[in-house]
C-alpha atoms as a PDB file:
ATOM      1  CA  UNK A   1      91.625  79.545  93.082  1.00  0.00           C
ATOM      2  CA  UNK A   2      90.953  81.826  95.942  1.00  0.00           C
ATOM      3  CA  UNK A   3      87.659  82.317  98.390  1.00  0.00           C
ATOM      4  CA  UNK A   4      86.270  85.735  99.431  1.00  0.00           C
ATOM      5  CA  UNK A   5      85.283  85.822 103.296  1.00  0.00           C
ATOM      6  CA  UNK A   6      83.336  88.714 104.666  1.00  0.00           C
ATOM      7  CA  UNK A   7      85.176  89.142 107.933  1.00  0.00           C
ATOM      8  CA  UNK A   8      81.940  91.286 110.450  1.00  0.00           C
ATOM      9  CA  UNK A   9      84.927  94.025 110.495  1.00  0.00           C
ATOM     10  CA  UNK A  10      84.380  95.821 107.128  1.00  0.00           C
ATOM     11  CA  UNK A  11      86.973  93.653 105.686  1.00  0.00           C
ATOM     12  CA  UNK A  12      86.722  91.466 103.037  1.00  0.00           C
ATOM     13  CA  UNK A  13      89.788  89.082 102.984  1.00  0.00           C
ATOM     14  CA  UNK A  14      90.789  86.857 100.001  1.00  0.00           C
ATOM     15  CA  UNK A  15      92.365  83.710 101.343  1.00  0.00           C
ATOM     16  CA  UNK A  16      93.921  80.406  99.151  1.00  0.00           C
ATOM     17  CA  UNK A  17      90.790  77.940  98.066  1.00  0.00           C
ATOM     18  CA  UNK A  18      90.489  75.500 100.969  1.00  0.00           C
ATOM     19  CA  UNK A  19      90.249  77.811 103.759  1.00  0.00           C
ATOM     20  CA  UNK A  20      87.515  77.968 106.376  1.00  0.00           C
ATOM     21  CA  UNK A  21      85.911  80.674 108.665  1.00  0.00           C
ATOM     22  CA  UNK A  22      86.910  79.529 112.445  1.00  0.00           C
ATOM     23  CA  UNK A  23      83.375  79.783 114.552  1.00  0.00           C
ATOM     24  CA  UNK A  24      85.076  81.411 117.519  1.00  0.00           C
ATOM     25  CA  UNK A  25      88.138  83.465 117.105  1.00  0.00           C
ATOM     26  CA  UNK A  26      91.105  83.100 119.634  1.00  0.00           C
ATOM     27  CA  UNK A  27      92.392  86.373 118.738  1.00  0.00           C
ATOM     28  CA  UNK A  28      90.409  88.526 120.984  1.00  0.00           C
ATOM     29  CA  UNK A  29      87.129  90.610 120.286  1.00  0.00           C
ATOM     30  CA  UNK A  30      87.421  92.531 117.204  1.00  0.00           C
ATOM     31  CA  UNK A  31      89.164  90.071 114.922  1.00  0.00           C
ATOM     32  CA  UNK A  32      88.302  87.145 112.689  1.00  0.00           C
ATOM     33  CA  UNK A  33      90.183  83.789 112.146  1.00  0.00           C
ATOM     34  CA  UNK A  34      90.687  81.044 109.517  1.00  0.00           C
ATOM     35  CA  UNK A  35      92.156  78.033 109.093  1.00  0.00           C
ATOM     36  CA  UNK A  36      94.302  77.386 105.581  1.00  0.00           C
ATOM     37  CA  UNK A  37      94.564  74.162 104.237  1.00  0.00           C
ATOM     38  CA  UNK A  38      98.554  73.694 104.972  1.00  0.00           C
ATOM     39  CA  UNK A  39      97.254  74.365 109.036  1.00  0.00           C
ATOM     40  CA  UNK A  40      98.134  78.086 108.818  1.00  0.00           C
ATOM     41  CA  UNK A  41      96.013  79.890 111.269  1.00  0.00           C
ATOM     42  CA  UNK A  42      94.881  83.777 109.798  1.00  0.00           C
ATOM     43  CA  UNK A  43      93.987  86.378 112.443  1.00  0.00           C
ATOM     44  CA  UNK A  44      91.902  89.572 111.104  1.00  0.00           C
ATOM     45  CA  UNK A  45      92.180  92.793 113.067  1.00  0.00           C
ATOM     46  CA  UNK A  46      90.612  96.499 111.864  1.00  0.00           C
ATOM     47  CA  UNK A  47      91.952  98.927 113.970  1.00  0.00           C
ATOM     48  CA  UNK A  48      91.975 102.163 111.975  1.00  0.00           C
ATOM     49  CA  UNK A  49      93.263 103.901 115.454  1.00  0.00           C
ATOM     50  CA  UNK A  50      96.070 101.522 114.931  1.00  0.00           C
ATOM     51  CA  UNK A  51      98.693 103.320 111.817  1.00  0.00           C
ATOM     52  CA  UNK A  52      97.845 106.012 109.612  1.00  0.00           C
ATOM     53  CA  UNK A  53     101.247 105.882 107.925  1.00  0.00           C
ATOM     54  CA  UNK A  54     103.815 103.427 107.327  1.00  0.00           C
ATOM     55  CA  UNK A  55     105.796 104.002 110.222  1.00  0.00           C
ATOM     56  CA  UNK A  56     103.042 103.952 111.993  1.00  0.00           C
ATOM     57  CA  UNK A  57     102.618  99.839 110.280  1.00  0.00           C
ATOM     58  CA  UNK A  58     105.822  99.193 110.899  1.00  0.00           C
ATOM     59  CA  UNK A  59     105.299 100.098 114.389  1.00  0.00           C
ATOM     60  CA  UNK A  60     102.230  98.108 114.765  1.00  0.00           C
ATOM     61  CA  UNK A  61     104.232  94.697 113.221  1.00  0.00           C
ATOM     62  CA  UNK A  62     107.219  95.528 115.328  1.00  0.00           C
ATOM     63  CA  UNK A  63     105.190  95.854 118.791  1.00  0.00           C
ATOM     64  CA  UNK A  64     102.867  92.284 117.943  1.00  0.00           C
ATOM     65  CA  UNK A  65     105.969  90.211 117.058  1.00  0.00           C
ATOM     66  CA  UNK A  66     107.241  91.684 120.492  1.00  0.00           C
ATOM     67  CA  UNK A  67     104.442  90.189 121.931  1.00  0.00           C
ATOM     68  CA  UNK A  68     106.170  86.853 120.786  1.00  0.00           C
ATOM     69  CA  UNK A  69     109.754  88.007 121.856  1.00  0.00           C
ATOM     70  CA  UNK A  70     108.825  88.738 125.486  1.00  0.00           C
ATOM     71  CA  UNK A  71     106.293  85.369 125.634  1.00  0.00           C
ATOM     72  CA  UNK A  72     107.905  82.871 124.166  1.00  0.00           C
ATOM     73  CA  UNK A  73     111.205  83.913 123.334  1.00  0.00           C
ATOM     74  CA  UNK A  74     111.115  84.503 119.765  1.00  0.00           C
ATOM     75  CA  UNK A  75     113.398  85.802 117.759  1.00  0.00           C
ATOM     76  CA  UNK A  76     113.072  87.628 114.052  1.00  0.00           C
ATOM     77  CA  UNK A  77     113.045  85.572 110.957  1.00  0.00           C
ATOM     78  CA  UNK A  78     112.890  88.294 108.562  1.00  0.00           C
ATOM     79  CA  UNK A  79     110.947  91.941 108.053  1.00  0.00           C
ATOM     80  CA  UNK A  80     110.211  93.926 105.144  1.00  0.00           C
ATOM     81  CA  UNK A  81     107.713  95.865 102.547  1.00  0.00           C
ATOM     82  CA  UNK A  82     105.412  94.274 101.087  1.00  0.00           C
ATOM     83  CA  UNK A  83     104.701  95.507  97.690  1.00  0.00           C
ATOM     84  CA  UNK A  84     101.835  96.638  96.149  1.00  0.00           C
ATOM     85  CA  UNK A  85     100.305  99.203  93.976  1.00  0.00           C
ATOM     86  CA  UNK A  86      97.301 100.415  96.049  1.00  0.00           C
ATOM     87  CA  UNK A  87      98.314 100.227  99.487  1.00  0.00           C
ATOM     88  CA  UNK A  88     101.307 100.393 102.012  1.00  0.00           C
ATOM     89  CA  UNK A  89     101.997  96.909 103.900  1.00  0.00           C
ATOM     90  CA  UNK A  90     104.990  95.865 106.170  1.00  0.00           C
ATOM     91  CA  UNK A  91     105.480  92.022 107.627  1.00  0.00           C
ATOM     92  CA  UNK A  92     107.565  91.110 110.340  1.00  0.00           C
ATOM     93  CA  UNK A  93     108.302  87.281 111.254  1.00  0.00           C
ATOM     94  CA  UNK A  94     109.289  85.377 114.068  1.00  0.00           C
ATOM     95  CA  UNK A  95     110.074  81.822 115.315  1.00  0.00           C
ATOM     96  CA  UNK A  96     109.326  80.504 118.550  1.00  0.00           C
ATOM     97  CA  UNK A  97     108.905  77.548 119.800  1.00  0.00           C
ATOM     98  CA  UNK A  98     105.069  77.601 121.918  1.00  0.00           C
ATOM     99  CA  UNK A  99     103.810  76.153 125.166  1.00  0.00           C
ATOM    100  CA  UNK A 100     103.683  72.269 124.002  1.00  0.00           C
ATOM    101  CA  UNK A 101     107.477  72.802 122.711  1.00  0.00           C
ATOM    102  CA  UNK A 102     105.898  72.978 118.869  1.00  0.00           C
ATOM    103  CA  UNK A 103     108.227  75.166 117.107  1.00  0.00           C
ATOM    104  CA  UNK A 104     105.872  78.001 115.730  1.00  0.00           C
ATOM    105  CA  UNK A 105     106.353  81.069 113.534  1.00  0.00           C
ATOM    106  CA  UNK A 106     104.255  83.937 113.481  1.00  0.00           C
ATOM    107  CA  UNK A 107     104.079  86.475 110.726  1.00  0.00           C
ATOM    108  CA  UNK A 108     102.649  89.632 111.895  1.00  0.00           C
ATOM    109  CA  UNK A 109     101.397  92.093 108.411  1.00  0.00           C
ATOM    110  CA  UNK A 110      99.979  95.365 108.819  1.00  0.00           C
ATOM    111  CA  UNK A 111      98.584  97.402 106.066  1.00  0.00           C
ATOM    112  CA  UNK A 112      97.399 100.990 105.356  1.00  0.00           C
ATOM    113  CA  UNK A 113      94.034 100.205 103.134  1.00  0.00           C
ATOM    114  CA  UNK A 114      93.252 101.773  99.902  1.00  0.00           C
ATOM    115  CA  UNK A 115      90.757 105.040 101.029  1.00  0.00           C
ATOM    116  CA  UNK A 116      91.843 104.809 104.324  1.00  0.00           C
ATOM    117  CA  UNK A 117      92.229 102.502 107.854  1.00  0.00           C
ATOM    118  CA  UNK A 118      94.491  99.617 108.817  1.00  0.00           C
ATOM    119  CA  UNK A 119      94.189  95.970 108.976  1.00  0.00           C
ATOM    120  CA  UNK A 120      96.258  93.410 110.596  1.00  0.00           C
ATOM    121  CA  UNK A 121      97.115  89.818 110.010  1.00  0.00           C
ATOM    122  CA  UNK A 122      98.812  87.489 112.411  1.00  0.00           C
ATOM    123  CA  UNK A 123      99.326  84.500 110.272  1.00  0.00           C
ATOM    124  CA  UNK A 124     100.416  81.513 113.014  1.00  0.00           C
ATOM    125  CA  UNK A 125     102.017  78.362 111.044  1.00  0.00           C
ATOM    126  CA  UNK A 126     104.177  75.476 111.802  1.00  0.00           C
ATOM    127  CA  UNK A 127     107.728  76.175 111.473  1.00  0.00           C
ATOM    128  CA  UNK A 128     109.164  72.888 109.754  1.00  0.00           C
ATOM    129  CA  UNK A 129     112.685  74.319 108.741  1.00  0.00           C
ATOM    130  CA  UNK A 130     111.753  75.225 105.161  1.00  0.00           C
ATOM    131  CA  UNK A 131     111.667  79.233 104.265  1.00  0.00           C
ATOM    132  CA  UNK A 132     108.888  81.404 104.997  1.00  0.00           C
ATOM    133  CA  UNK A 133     106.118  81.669 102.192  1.00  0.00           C
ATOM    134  CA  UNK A 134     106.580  84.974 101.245  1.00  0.00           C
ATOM    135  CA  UNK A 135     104.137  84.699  98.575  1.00  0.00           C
ATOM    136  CA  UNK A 136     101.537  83.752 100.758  1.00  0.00           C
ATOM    137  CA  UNK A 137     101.959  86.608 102.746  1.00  0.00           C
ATOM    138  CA  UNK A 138     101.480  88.555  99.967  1.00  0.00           C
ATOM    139  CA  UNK A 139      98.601  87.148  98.240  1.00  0.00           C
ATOM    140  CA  UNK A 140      96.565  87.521 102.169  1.00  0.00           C
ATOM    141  CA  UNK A 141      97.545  91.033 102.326  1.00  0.00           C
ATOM    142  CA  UNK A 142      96.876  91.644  98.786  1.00  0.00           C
ATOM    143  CA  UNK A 143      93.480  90.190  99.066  1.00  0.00           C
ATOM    144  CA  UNK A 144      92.242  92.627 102.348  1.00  0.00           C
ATOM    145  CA  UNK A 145      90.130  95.011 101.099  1.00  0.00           C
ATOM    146  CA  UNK A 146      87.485  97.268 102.660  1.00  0.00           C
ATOM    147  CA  UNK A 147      83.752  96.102 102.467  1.00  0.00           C
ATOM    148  CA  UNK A 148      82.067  98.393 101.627  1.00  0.00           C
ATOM    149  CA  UNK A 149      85.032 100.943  99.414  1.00  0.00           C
END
């Protein structure tokens, strides 16, 4: 089962059943977060200024997980396409290890929307050793879709 969240940035984003709306985003003005029910984190941007092509994604994944590299240190898990019929995605991931010594990773996905504009998903987890969940990754960028198409 899944929930539909309207995200105030003419997204709607599908997320796993369980998952909650967080009152007050951390992720800056613009953006929208929710908690999952393993204690993933999701961060909602629309920037349509942001990628109008796939490079332009790839770019956009490449410069946020820097953001990780050059703050705590982190270094690349894996990067790659993410398939899908009606839109072009890219995710990079890093690990880290954050502030209180937690060891983190961070999944940064951006992806061109279907009829036009970008949206970008930080999701922020735990890193216990076991592999990244790919499919989750998929199924949140799979489930961003414009409000109002």
């Amino acid at each position: 089962m899944s929930i539909q969240f309207s995200t105030g940035l003419g997204l709607q984003l599908t997320l796993p059943d369980g998952a909650e709306r967080i009152a007050e985003s951390s992720a800056g003005p613009l953006s929208a977060q929710f908690s999952l029910p393993g204690g993933e984190v999701v961060s909602a941007i629309r920037d349509d200024a942001a990628a109008s092509s796939l490079a332009g994604v790839i770019a956009w994944t490449q410069s946020m997980a820097g953001h990780y590299t050059a703050e705590y240190g982190a270094v690349e898990e894996m990067q790659g396409s993410i398939p899908a019929q009606d839109r072009e995605g890219y995710a990079y991931s890093v690990c880290f290890t954050d502030a209180e010594q937690t060891p983190r990773r961070a999944t940064l996905a951006g992806c061109l929307l279907p009829g036009g504009g970008f949206a970008g998903i930080t999701l922020l987890s735990i890193n216990d050793g076991s592999p990244l969940d790919t499919a989750l990754v998929q199924e949140i960028v799979h489930g961003i879709a414009p409000a109002n198409p």
